[in-house]
N, C-alpha and C. Protein backbone atom coordinates (compact mmCIF):
# COMPACT_ATOMS: atom_id res chain seq x y z
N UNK A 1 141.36 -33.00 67.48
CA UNK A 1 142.25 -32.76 66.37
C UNK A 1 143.02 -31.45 66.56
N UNK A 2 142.03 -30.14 67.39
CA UNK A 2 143.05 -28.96 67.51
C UNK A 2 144.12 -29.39 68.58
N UNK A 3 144.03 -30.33 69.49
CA UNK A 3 144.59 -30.23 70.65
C UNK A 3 146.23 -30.85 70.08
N UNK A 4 146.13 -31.93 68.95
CA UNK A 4 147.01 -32.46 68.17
C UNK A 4 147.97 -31.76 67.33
N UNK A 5 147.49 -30.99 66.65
CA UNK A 5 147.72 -29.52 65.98
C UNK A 5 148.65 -28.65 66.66
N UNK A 6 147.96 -28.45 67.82
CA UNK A 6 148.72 -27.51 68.95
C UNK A 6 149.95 -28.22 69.33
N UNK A 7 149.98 -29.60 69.94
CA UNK A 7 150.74 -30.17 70.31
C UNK A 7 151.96 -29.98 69.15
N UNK A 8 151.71 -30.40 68.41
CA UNK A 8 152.68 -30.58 67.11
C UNK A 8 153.52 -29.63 66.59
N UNK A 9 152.71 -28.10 66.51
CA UNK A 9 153.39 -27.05 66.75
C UNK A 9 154.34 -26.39 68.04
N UNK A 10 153.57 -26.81 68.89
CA UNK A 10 154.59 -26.69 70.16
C UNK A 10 155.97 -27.83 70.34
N UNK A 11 156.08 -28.74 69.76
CA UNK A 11 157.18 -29.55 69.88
C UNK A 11 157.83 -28.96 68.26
N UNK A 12 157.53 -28.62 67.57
CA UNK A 12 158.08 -28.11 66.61
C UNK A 12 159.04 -26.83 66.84
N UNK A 13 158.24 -26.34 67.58
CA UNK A 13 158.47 -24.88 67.69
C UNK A 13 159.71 -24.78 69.23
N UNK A 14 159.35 -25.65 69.81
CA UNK A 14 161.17 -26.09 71.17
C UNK A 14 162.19 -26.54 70.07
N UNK A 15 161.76 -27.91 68.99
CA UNK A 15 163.01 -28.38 68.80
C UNK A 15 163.76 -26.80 67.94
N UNK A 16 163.36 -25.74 67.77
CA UNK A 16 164.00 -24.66 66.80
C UNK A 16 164.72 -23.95 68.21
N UNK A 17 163.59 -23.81 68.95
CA UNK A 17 164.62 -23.10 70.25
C UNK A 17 165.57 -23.92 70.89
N UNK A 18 165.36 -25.29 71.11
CA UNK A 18 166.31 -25.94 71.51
C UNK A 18 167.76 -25.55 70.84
N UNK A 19 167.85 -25.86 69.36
CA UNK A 19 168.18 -25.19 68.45
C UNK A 19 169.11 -24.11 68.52
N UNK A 20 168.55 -23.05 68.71
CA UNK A 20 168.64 -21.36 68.76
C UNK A 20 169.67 -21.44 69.95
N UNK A 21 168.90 -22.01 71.12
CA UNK A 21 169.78 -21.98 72.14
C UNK A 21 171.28 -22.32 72.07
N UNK A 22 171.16 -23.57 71.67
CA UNK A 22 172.81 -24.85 71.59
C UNK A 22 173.61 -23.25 70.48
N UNK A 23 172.50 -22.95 69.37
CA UNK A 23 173.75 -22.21 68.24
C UNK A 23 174.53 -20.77 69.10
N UNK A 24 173.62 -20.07 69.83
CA UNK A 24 173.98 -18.86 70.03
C UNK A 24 174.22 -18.91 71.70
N UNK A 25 173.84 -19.83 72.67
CA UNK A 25 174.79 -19.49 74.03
C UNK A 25 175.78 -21.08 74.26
N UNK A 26 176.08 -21.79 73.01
CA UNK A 26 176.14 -23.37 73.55
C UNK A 26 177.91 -23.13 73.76
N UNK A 27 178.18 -22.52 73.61
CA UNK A 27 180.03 -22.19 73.96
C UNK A 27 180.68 -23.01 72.50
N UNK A 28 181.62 -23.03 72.66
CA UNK A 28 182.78 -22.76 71.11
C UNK A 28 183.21 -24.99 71.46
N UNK A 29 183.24 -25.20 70.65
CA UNK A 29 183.47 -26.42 70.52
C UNK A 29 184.79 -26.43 69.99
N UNK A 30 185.99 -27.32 70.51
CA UNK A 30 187.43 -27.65 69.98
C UNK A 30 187.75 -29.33 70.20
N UNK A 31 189.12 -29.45 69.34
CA UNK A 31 189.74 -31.07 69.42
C UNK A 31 190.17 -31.10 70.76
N UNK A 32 190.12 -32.39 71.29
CA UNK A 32 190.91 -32.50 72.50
C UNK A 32 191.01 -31.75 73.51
N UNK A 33 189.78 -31.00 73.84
CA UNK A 33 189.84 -29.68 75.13
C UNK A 33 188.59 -30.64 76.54
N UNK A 34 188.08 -31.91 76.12
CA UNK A 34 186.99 -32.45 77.11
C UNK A 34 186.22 -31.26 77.11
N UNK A 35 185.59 -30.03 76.46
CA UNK A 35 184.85 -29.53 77.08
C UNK A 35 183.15 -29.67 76.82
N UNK A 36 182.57 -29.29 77.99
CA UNK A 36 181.10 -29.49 77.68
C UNK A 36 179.92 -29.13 77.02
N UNK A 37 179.38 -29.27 76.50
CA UNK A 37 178.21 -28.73 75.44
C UNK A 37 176.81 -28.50 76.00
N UNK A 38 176.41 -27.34 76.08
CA UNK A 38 174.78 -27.45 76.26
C UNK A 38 174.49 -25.81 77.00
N UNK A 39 173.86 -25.11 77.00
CA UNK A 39 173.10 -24.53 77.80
C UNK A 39 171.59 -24.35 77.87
N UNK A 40 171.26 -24.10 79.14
CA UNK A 40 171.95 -23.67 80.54
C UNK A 40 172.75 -25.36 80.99
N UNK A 41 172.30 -26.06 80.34
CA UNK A 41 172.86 -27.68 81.56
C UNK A 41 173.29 -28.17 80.36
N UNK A 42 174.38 -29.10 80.73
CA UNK A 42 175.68 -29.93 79.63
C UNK A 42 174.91 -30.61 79.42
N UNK A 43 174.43 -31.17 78.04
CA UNK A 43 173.90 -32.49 77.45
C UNK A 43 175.12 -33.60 76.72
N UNK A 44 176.46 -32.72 76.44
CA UNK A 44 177.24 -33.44 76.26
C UNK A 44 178.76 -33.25 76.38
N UNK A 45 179.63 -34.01 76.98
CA UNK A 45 180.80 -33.75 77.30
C UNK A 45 181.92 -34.15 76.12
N UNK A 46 182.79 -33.61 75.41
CA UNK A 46 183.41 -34.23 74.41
C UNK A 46 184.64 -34.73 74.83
N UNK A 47 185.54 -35.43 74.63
CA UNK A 47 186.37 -36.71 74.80
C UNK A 47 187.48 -35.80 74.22
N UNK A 48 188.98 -36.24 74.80
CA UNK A 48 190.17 -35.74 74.45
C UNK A 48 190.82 -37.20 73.89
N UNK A 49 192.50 -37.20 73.12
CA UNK A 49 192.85 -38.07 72.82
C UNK A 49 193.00 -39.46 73.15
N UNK A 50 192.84 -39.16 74.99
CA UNK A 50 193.09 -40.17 75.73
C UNK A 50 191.62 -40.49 76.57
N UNK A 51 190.57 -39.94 76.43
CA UNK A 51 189.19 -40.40 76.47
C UNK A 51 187.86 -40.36 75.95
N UNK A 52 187.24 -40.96 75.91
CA UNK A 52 185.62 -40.72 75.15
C UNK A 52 185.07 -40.07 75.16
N UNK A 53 184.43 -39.10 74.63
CA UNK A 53 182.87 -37.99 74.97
C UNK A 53 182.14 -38.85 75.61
N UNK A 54 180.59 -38.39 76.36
CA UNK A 54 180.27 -38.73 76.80
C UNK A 54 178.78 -38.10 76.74
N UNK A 55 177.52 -38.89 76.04
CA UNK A 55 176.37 -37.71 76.09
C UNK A 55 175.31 -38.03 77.76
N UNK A 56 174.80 -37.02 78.15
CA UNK A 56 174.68 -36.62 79.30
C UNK A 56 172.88 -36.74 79.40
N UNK A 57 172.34 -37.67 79.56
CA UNK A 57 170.87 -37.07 79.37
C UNK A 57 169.75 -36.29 79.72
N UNK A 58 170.10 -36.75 81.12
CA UNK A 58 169.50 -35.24 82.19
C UNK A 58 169.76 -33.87 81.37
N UNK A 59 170.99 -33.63 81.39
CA UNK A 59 171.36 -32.03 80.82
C UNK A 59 170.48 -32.04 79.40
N UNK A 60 170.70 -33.05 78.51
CA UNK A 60 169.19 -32.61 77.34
C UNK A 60 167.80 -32.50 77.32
N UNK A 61 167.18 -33.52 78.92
CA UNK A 61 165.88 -33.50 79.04
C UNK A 61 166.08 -32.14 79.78
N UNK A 62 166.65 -31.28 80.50
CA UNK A 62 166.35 -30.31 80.88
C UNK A 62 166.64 -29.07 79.42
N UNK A 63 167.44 -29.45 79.11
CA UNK A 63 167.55 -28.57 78.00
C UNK A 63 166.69 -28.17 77.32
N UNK A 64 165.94 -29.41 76.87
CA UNK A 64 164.79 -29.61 75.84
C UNK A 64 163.42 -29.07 76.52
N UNK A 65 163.08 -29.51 77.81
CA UNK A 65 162.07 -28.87 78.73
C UNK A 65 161.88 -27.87 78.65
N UNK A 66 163.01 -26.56 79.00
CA UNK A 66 162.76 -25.19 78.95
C UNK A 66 161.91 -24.87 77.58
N UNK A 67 162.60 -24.73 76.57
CA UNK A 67 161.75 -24.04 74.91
C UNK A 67 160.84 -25.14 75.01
N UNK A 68 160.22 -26.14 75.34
CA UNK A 68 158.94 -27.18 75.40
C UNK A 68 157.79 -26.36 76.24
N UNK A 69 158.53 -25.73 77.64
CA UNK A 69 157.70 -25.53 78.52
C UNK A 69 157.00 -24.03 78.12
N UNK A 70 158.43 -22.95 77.63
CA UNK A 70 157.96 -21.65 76.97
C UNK A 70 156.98 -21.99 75.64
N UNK A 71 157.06 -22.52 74.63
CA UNK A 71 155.80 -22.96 73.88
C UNK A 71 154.76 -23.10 73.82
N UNK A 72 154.62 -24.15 75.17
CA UNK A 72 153.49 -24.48 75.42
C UNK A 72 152.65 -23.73 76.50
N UNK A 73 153.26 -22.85 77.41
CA UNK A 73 152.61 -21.94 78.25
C UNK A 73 152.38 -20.84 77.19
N UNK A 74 153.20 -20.45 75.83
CA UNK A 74 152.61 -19.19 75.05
C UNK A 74 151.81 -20.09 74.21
N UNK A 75 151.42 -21.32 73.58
CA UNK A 75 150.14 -21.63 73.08
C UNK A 75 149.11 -21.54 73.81
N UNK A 76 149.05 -22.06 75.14
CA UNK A 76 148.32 -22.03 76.44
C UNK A 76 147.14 -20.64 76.28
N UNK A 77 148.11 -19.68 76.57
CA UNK A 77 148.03 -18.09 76.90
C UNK A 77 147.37 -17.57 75.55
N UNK A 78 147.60 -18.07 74.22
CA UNK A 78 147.34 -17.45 73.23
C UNK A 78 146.04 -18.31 73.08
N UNK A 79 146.18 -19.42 72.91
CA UNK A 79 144.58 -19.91 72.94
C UNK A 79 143.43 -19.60 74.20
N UNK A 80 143.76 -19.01 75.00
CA UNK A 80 143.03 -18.84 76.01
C UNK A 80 142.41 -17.32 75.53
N UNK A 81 143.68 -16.61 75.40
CA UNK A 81 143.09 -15.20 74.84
C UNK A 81 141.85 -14.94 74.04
N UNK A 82 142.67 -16.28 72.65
CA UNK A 82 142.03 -16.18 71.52
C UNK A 82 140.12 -16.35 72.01
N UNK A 83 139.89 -17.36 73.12
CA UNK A 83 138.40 -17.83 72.90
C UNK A 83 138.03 -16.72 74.28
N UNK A 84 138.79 -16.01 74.80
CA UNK A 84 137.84 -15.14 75.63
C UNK A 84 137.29 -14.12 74.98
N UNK A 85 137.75 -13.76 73.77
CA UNK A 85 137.09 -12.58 73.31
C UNK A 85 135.36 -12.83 72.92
């Protein structure tokens, strides 16, 4: 049940950084410029008058990985701490 707990908080706690990330390094979004969305990797390309956006999935599973992977190596680290004392 803790391991569930943990889990739950750690996917909670990426989708906010995922989040954090897209708001504060994801670049300026405009009409009709095709440009791409995501950092560090494009999860989505947006479409000008004369073509479609386009969402990218690789660029979100990596996106999403990073704040998944930082989470869960600082729950890792913090529960490990916590039971060595």
């Amino acid at each position: 049940m803790r391991f569930v707990v943990k889990a739950t908080v750690a996917v909670g706690i990426s989708f906010v950084l995922f989040y954090l990330m897209q708001v504060l390094f994801g670049g300026t979004h405009c009409f009709d410029c095709g440009s791409k969305v995501g950092f560090p990797f494009s999860y989505m390309q947006e479409g000008t008058y004369a073509s479609h956006g386009r969402f990218i999935w690789l660029g979100f599973v990596g996106d999403f990985a990073i704040p998944l992977g930082i989470t869960t190596a600082a729950t890792w680290v913090l529960s490990r701490k916590r039971f060595s004392n």
